[in-house]
C-alpha atoms as a PDB file:
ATOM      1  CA  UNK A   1      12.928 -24.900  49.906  1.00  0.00           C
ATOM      2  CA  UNK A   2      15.117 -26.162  46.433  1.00  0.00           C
ATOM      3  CA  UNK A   3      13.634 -24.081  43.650  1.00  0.00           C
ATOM      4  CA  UNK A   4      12.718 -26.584  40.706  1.00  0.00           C
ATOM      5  CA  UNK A   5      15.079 -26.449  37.239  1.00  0.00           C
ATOM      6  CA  UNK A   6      12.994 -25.872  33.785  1.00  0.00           C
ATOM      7  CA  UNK A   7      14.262 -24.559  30.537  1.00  0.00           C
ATOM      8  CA  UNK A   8      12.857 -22.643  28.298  1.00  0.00           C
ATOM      9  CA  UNK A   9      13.231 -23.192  24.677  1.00  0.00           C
ATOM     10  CA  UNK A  10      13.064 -20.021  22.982  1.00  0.00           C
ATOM     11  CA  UNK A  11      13.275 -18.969  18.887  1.00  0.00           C
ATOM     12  CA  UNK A  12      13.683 -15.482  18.665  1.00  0.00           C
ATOM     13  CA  UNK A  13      13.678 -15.914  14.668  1.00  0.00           C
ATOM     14  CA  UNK A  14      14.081 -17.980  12.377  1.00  0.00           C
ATOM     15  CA  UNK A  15      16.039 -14.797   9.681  1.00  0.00           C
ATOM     16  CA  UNK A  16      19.988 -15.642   9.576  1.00  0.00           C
ATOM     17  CA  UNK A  17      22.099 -13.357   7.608  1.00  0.00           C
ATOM     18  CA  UNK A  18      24.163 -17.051   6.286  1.00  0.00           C
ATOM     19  CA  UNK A  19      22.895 -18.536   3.195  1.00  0.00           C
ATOM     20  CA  UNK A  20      24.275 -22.413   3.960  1.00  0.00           C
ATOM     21  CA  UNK A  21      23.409 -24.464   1.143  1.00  0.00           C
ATOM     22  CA  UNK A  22      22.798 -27.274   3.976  1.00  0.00           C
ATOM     23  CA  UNK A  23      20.587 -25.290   5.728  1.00  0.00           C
ATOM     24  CA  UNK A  24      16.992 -26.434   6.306  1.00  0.00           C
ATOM     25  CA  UNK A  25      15.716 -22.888   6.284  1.00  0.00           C
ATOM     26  CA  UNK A  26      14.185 -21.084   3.216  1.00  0.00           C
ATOM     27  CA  UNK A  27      15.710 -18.279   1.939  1.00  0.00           C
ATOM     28  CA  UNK A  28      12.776 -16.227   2.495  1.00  0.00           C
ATOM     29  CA  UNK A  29      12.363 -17.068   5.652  1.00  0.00           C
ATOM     30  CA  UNK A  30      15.845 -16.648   6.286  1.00  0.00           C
ATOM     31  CA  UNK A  31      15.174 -13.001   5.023  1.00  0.00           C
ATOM     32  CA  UNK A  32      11.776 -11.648   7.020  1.00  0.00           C
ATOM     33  CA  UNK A  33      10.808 -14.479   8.445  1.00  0.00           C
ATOM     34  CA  UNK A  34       8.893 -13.344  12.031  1.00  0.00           C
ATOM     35  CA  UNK A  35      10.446 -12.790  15.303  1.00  0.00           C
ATOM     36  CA  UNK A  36       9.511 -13.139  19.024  1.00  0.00           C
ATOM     37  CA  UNK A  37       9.236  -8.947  19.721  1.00  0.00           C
ATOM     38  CA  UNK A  38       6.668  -8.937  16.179  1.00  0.00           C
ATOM     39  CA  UNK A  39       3.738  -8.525  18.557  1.00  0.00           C
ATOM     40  CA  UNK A  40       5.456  -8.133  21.893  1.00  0.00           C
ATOM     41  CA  UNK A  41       8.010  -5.514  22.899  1.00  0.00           C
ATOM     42  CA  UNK A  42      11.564  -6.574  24.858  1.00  0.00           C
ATOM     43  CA  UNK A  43      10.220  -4.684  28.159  1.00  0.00           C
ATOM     44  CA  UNK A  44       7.333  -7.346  27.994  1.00  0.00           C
ATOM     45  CA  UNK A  45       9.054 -10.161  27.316  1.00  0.00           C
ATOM     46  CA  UNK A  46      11.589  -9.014  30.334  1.00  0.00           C
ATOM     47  CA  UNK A  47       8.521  -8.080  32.708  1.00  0.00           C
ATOM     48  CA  UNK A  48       6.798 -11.907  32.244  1.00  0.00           C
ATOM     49  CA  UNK A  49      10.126 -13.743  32.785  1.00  0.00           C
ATOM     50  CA  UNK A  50       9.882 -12.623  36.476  1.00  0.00           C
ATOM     51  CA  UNK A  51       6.646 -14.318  37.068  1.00  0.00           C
ATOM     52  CA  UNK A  52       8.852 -17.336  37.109  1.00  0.00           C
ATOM     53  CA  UNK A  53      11.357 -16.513  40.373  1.00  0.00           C
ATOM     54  CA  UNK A  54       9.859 -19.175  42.257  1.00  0.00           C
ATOM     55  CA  UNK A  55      11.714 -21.326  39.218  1.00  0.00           C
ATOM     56  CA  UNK A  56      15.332 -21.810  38.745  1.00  0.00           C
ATOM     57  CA  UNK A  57      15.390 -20.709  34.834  1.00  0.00           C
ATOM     58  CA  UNK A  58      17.566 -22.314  32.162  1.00  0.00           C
ATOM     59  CA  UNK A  59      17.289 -20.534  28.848  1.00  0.00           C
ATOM     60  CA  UNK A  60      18.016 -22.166  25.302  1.00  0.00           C
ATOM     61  CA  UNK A  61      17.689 -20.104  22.112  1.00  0.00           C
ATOM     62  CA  UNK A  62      17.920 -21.169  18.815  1.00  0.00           C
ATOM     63  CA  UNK A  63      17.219 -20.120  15.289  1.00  0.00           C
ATOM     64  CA  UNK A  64      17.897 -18.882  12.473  1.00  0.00           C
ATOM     65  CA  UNK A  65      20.386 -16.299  13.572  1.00  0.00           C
ATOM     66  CA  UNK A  66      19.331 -15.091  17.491  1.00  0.00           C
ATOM     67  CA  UNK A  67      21.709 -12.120  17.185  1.00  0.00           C
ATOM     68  CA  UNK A  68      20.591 -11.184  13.798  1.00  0.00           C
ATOM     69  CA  UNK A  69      17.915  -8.869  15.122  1.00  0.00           C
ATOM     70  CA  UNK A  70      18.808  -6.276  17.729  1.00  0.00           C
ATOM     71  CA  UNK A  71      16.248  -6.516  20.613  1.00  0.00           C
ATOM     72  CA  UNK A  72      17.752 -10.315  21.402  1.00  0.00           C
ATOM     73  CA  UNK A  73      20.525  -8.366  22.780  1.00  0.00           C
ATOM     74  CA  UNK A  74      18.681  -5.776  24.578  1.00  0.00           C
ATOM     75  CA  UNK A  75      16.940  -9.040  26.245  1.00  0.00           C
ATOM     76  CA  UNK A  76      19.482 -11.185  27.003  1.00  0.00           C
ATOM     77  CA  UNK A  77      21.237  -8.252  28.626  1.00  0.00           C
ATOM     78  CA  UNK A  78      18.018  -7.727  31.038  1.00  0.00           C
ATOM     79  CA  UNK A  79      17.257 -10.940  31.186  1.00  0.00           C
ATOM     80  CA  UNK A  80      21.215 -12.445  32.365  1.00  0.00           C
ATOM     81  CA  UNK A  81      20.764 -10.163  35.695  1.00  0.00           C
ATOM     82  CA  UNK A  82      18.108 -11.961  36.985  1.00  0.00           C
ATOM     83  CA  UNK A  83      19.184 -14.648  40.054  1.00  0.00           C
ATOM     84  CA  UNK A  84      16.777 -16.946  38.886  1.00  0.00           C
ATOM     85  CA  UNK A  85      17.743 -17.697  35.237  1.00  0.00           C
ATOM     86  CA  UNK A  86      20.794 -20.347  36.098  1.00  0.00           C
ATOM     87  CA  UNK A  87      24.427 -20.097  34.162  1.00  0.00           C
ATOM     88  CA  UNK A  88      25.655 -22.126  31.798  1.00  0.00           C
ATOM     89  CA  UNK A  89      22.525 -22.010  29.545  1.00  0.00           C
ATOM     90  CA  UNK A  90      22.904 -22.560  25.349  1.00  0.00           C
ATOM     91  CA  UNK A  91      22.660 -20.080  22.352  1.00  0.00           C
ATOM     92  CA  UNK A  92      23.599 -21.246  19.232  1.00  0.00           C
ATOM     93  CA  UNK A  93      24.681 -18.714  16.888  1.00  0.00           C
ATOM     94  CA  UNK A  94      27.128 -18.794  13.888  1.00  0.00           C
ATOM     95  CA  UNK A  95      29.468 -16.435  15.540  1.00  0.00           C
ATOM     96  CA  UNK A  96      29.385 -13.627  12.952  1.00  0.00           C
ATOM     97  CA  UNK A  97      28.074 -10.941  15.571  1.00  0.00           C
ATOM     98  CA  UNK A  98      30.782 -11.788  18.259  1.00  0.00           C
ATOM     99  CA  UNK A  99      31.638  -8.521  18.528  1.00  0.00           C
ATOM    100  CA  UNK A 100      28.535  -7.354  19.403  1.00  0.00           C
ATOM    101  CA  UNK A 101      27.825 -10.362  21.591  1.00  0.00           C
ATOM    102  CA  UNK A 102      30.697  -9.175  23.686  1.00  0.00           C
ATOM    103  CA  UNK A 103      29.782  -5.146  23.397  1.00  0.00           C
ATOM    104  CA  UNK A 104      25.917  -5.810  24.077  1.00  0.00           C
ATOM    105  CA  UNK A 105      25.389  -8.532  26.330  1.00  0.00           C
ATOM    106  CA  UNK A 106      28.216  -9.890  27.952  1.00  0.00           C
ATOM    107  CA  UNK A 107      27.777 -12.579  30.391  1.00  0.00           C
ATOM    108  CA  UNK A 108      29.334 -15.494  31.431  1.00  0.00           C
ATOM    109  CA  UNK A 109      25.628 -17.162  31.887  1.00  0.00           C
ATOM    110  CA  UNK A 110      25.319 -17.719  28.740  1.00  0.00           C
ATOM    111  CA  UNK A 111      27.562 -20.864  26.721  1.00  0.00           C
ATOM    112  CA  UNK A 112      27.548 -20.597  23.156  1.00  0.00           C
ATOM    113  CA  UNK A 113      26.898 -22.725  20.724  1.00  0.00           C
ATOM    114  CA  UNK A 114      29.615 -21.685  17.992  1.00  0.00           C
ATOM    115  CA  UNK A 115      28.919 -22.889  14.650  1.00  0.00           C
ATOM    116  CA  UNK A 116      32.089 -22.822  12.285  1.00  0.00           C
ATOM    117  CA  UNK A 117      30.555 -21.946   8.799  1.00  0.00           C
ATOM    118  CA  UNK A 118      33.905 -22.228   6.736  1.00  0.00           C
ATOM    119  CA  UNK A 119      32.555 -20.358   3.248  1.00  0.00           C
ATOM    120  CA  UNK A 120      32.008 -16.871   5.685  1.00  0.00           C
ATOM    121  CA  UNK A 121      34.602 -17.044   7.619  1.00  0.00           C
ATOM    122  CA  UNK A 122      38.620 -17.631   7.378  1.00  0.00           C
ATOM    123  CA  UNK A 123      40.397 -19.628  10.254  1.00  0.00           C
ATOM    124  CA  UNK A 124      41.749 -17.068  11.506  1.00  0.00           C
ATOM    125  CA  UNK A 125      38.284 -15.209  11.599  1.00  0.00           C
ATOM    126  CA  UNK A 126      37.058 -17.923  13.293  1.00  0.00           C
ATOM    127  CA  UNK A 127      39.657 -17.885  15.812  1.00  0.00           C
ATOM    128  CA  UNK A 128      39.748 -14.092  16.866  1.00  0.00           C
ATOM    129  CA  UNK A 129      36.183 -14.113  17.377  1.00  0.00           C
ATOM    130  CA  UNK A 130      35.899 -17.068  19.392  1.00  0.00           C
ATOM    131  CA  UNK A 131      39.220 -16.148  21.499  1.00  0.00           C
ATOM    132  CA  UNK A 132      37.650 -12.866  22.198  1.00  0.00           C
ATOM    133  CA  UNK A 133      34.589 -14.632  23.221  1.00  0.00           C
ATOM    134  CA  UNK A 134      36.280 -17.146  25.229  1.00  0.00           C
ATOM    135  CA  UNK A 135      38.288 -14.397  27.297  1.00  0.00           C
ATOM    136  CA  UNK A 136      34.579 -12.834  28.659  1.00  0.00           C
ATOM    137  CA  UNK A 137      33.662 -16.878  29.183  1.00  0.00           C
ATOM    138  CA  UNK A 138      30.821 -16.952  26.900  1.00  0.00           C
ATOM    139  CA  UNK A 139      31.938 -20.137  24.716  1.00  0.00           C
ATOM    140  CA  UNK A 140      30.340 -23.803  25.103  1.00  0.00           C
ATOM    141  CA  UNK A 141      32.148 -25.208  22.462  1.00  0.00           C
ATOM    142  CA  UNK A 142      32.587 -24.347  18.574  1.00  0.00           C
ATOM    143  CA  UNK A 143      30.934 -26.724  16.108  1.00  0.00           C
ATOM    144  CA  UNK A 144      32.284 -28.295  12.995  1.00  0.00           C
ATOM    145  CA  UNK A 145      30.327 -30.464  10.502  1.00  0.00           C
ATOM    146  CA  UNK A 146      32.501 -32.592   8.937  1.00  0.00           C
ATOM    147  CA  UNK A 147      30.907 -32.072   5.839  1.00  0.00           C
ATOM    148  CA  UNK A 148      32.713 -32.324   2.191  1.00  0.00           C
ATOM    149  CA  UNK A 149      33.178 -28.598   1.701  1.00  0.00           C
ATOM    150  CA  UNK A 150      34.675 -27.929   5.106  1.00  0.00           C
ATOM    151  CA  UNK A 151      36.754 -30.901   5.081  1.00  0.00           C
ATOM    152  CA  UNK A 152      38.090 -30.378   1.910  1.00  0.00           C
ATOM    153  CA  UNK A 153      38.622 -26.614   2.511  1.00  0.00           C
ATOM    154  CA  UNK A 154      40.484 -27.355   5.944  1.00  0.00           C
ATOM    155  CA  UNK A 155      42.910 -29.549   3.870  1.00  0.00           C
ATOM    156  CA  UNK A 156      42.771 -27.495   0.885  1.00  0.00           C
ATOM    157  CA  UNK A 157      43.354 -24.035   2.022  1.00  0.00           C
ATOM    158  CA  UNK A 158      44.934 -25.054   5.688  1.00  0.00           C
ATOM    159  CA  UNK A 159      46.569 -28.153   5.110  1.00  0.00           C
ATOM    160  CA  UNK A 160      45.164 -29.629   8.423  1.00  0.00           C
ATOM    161  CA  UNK A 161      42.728 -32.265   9.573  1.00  0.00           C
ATOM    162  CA  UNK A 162      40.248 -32.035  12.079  1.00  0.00           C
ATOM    163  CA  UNK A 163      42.766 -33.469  14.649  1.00  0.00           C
ATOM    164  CA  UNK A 164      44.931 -29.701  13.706  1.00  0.00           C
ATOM    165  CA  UNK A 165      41.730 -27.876  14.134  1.00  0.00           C
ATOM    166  CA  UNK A 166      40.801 -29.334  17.351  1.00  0.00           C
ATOM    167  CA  UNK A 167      44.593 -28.687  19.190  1.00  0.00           C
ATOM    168  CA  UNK A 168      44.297 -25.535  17.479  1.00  0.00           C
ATOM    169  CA  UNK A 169      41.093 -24.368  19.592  1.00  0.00           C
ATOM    170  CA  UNK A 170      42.557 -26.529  22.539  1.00  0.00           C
ATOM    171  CA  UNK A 171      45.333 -23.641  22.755  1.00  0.00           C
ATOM    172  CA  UNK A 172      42.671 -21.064  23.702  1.00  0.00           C
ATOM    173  CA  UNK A 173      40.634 -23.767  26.138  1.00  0.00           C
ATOM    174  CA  UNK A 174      37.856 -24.139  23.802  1.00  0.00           C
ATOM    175  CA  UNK A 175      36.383 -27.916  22.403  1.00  0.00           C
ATOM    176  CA  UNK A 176      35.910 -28.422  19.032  1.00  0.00           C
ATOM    177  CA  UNK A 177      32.743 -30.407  17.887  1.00  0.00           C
ATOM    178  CA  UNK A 178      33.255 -32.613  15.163  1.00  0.00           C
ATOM    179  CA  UNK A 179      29.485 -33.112  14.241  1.00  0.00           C
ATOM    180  CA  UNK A 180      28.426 -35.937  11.574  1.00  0.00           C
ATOM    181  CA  UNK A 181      26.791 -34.312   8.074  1.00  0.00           C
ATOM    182  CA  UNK A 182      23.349 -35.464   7.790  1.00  0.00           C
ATOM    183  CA  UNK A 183      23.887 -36.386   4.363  1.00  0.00           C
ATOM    184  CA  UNK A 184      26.316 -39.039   5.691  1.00  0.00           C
ATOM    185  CA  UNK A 185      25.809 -39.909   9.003  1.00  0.00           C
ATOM    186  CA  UNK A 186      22.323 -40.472   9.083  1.00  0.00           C
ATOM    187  CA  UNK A 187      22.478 -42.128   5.481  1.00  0.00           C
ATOM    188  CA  UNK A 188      22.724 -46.001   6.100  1.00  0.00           C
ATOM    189  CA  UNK A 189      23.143 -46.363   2.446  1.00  0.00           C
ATOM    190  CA  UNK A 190      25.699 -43.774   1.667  1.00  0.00           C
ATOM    191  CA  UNK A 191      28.447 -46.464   0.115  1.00  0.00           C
ATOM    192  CA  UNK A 192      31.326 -45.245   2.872  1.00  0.00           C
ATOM    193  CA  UNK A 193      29.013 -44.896   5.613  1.00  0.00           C
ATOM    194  CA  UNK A 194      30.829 -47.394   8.013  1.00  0.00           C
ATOM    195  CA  UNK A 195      34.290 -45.259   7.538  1.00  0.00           C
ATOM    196  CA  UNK A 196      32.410 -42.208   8.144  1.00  0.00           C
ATOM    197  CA  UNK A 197      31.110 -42.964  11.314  1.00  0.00           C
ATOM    198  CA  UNK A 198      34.529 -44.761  12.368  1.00  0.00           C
ATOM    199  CA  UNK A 199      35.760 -40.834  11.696  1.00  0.00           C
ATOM    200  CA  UNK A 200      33.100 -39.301  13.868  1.00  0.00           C
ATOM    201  CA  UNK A 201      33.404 -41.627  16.289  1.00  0.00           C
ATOM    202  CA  UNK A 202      37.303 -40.506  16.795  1.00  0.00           C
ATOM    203  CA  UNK A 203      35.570 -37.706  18.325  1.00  0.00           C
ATOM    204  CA  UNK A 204      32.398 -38.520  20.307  1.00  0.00           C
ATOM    205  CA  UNK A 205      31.668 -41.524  21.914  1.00  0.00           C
ATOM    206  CA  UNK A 206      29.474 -44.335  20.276  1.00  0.00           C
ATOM    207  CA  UNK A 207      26.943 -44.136  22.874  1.00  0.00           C
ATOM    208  CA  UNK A 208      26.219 -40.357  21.587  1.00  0.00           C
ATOM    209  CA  UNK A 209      26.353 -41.262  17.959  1.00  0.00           C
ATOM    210  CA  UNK A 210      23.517 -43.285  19.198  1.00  0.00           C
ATOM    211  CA  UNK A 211      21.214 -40.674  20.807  1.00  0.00           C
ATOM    212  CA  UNK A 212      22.405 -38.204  17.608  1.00  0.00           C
ATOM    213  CA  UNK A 213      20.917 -40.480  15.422  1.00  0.00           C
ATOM    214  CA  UNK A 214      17.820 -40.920  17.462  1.00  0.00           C
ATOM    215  CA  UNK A 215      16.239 -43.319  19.209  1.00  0.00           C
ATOM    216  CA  UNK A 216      12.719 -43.815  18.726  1.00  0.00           C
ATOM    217  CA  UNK A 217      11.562 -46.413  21.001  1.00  0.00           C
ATOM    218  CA  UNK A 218       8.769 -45.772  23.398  1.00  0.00           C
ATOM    219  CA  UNK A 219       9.901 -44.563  26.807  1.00  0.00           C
ATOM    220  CA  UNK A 220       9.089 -42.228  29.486  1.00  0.00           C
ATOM    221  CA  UNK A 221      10.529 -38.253  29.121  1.00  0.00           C
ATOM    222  CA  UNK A 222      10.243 -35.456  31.288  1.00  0.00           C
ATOM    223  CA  UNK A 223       9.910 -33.054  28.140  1.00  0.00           C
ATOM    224  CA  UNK A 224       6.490 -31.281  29.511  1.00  0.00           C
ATOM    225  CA  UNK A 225       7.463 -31.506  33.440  1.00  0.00           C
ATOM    226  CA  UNK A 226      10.471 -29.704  32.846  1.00  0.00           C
ATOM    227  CA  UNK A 227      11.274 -28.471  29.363  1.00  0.00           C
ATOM    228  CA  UNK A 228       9.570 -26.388  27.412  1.00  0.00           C
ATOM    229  CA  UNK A 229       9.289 -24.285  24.266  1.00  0.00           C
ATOM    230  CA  UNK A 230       7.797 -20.629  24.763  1.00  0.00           C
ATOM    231  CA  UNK A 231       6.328 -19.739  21.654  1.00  0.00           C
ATOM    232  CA  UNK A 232       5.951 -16.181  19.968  1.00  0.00           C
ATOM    233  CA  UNK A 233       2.366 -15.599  21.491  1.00  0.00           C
ATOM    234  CA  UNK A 234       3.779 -16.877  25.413  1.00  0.00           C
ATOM    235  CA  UNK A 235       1.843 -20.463  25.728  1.00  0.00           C
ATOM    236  CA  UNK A 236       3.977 -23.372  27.015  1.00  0.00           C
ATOM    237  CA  UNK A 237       3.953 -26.036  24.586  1.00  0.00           C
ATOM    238  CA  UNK A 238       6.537 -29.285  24.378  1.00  0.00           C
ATOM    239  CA  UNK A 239       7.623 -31.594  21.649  1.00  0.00           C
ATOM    240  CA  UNK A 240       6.012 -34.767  24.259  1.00  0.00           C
ATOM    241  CA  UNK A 241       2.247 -33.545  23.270  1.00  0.00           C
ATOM    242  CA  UNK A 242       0.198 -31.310  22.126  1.00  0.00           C
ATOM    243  CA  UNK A 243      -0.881 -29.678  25.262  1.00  0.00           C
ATOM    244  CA  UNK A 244      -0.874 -26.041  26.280  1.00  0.00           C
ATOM    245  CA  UNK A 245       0.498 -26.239  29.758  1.00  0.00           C
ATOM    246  CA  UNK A 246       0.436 -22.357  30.101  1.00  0.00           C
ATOM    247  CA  UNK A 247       0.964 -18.584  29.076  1.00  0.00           C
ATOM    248  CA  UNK A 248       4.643 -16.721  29.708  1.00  0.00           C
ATOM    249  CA  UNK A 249       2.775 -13.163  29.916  1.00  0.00           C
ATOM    250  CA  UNK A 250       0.153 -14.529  32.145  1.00  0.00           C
ATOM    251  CA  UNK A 251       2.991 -16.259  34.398  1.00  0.00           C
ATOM    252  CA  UNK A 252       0.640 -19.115  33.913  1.00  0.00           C
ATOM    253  CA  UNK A 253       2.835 -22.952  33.778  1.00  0.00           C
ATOM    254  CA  UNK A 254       1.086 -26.137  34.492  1.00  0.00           C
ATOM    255  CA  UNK A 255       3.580 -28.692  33.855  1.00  0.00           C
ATOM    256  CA  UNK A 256       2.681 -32.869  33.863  1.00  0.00           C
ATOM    257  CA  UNK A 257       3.185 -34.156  37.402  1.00  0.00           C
ATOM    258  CA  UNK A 258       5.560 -36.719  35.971  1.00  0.00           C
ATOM    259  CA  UNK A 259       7.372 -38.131  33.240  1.00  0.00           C
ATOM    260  CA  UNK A 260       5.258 -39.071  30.178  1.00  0.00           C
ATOM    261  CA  UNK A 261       5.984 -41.864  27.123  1.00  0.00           C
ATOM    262  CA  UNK A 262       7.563 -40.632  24.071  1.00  0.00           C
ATOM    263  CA  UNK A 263       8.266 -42.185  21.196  1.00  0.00           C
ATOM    264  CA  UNK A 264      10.313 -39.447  19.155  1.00  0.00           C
ATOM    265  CA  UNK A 265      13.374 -39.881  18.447  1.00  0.00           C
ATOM    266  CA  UNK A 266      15.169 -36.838  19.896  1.00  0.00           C
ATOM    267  CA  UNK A 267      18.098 -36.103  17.369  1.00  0.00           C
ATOM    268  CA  UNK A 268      19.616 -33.486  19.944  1.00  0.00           C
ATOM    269  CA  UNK A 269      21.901 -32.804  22.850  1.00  0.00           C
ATOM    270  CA  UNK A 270      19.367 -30.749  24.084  1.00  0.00           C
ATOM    271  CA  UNK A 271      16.506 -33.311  24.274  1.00  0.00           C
ATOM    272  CA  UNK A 272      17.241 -36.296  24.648  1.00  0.00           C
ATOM    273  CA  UNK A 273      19.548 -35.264  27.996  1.00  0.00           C
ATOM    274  CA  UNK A 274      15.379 -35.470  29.120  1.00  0.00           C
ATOM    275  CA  UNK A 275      15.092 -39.190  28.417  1.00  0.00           C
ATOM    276  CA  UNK A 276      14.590 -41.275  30.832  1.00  0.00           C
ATOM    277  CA  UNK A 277      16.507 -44.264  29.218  1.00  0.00           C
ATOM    278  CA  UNK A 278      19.903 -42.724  29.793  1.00  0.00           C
ATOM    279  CA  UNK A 279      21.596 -40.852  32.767  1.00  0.00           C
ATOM    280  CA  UNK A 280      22.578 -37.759  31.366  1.00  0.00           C
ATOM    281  CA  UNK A 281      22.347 -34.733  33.469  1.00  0.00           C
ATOM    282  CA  UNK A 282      19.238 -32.253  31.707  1.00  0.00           C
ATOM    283  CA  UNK A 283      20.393 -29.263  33.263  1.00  0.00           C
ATOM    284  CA  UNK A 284      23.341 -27.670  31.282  1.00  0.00           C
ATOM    285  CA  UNK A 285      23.141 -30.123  28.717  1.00  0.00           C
ATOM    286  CA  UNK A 286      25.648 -28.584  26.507  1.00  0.00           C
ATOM    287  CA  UNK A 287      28.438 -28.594  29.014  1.00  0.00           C
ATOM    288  CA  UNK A 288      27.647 -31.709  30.301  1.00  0.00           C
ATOM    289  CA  UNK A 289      28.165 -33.406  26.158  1.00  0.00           C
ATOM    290  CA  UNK A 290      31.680 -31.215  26.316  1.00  0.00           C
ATOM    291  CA  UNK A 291      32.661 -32.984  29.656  1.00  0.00           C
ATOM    292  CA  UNK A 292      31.180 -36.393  28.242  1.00  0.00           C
ATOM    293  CA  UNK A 293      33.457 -36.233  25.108  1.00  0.00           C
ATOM    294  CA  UNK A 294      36.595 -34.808  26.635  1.00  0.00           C
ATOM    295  CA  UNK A 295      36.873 -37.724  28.693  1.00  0.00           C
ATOM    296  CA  UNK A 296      36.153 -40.482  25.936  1.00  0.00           C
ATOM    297  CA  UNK A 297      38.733 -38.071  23.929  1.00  0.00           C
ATOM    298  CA  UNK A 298      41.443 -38.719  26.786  1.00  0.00           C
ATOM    299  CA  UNK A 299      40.837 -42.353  26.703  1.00  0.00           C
ATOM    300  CA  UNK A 300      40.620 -43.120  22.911  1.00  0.00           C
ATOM    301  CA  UNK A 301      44.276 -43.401  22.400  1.00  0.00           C
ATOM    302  CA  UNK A 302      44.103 -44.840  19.339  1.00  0.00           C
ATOM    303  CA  UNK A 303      46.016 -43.470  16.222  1.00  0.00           C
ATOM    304  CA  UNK A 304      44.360 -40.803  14.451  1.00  0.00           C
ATOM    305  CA  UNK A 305      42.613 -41.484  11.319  1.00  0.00           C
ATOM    306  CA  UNK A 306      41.795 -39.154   8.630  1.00  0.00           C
ATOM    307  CA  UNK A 307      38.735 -38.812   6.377  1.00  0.00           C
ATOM    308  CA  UNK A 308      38.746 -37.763   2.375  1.00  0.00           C
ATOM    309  CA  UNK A 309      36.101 -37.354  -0.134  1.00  0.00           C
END
């Protein structure tokens, strides 16, 4: 019998050892803010997940910084060897602990998310880590906001555009992400807002500037039937409700029996792949955006077209 898919949304903590000034994130937070192994220990955590073997497994973790504490290693390293957790699932991470990544936990399994924070690390940084990275086939994709600072420092420092930075990457087999700032992609009444977006959209295709932006309009998601976020304490909880559809240590999971209406807007690759007003595949969600955008990449042949502040 075909096991079901379901992912698990998982926040190991929110602490990150980056100080973005466009991060959402206190600083305090960002210093001792809590973590998933506060109250229970990496052997429990790794014990629970096989309650779920009669479930084909796809893991997403996010943060803060997931490799800032230690024990996310130790349990991504347990948890990669089980046959029911599927490859190709998401971790986004700012790439500072690369090195460890690859020494602790290696496993193709995982994609990451690679954030390219340009005030901590030089391009060449950047590259090395992701290159060493890419040759254990860990990488997704890297990410680049196109935001002031970066795009300025690219030029500045560089002397490239995003078009250099994405052949650059290309050399090694890895996409680059050009991702829209909040500050001027979802700002209708930022003065060169229309030019902005024309720059973005060099990169992804209109349709996903749509979804990115979110789309709030009532319709049904599976977002409780098959995605979920664990939370610190083990219940099952989704952004679709406020229900408690179960307990991770007691192997408990009662998902809805179908798709449910929604109206939030879903402002990420992630989620709103689990709309039911589009066809994009939920599984693998991040690979699936890289495939979608490669191919409107190879067919936008028009001339490039750069972007100063």
């Amino acid at each position: 019998m075909t096991k079901e898919n379901v992912l698990f949304r998982f926040v190991p903590t929110m602490r990150c050892n980056f100080r973005c000034e466009y991060c959402f994130v206190e600083n305090q937070i960002k210093s001792n803010g809590p973590t998933m192994f506060d109250d229970r220990s990496v052997d429990e955590w790794v014990e629970a997940m096989k309650k779920f073997s009669d479930r084909n497994v796809e893991l997403y973790f996010w943060g803060g910084e997931p490799f800032c504490i230690d024990q996310t290693y130790d349990l991504l390293r347990e948890w990669t060897k089980m046959d029911h957790i599927i490859s190709g699932f998401r971790i986004d991470t700012n790439t500072y602990f690369a090195e460890k990544i690859a020494k602790e936990c290696p496993s193709n399994k995982m994609k990451l998310n690679c954030s390219y924070h340009m005030q901590y690390h030089s391009l060449q940084e950047e590259f090395d880590k992701i290159k060493l990275l890419k040759n254990l086939d860990m990488v997704g994709m890297v990410n680049f906001v196109a935001s002031k600072y970066n795009l300025t420092t690219l030029r500045s420092e560089y002397g490239m555009t995003v078009k250099d930075l994405i052949e650059k990457f290309a050399e090694i087999g890895v996409f680059v992400n050009v991702a829209g700032d909040f500050a001027y992609a979802n700002n209708k009444n930022y003065e060169r807002y229309e030019e902005y977006k024309k720059f973005i959209m060099q990169f992804i295709s209109p349709e996903e500037w749509k979804w990115l932006r979110g789309v709030g309009e009532v319709r049904k998601c599976t977002a409780g039937q098959k995605m979920f976020t664990v939370n610190h304490n083990g219940d099952f909880t989704s952004c679709a409700s406020k229900k408690v559809y179960g307990n991770f240590f007691e192997g408990t999971l009662d998902p809805e029996p179908e798709a449910t209406e929604c109206s939030q807007k879903c402002q990420s690759i992630i989620s709103y792949a689990f709309r039911c007003d589009n066809d994009f595949e939920s599984t693998n969600s991040l690979l699936n955006y890289i495939d979608r955008n490669s191919l409107y990449r190879q067919k936008n042949q028009s001339e490039y077209v750069d972007f100063v502040f």
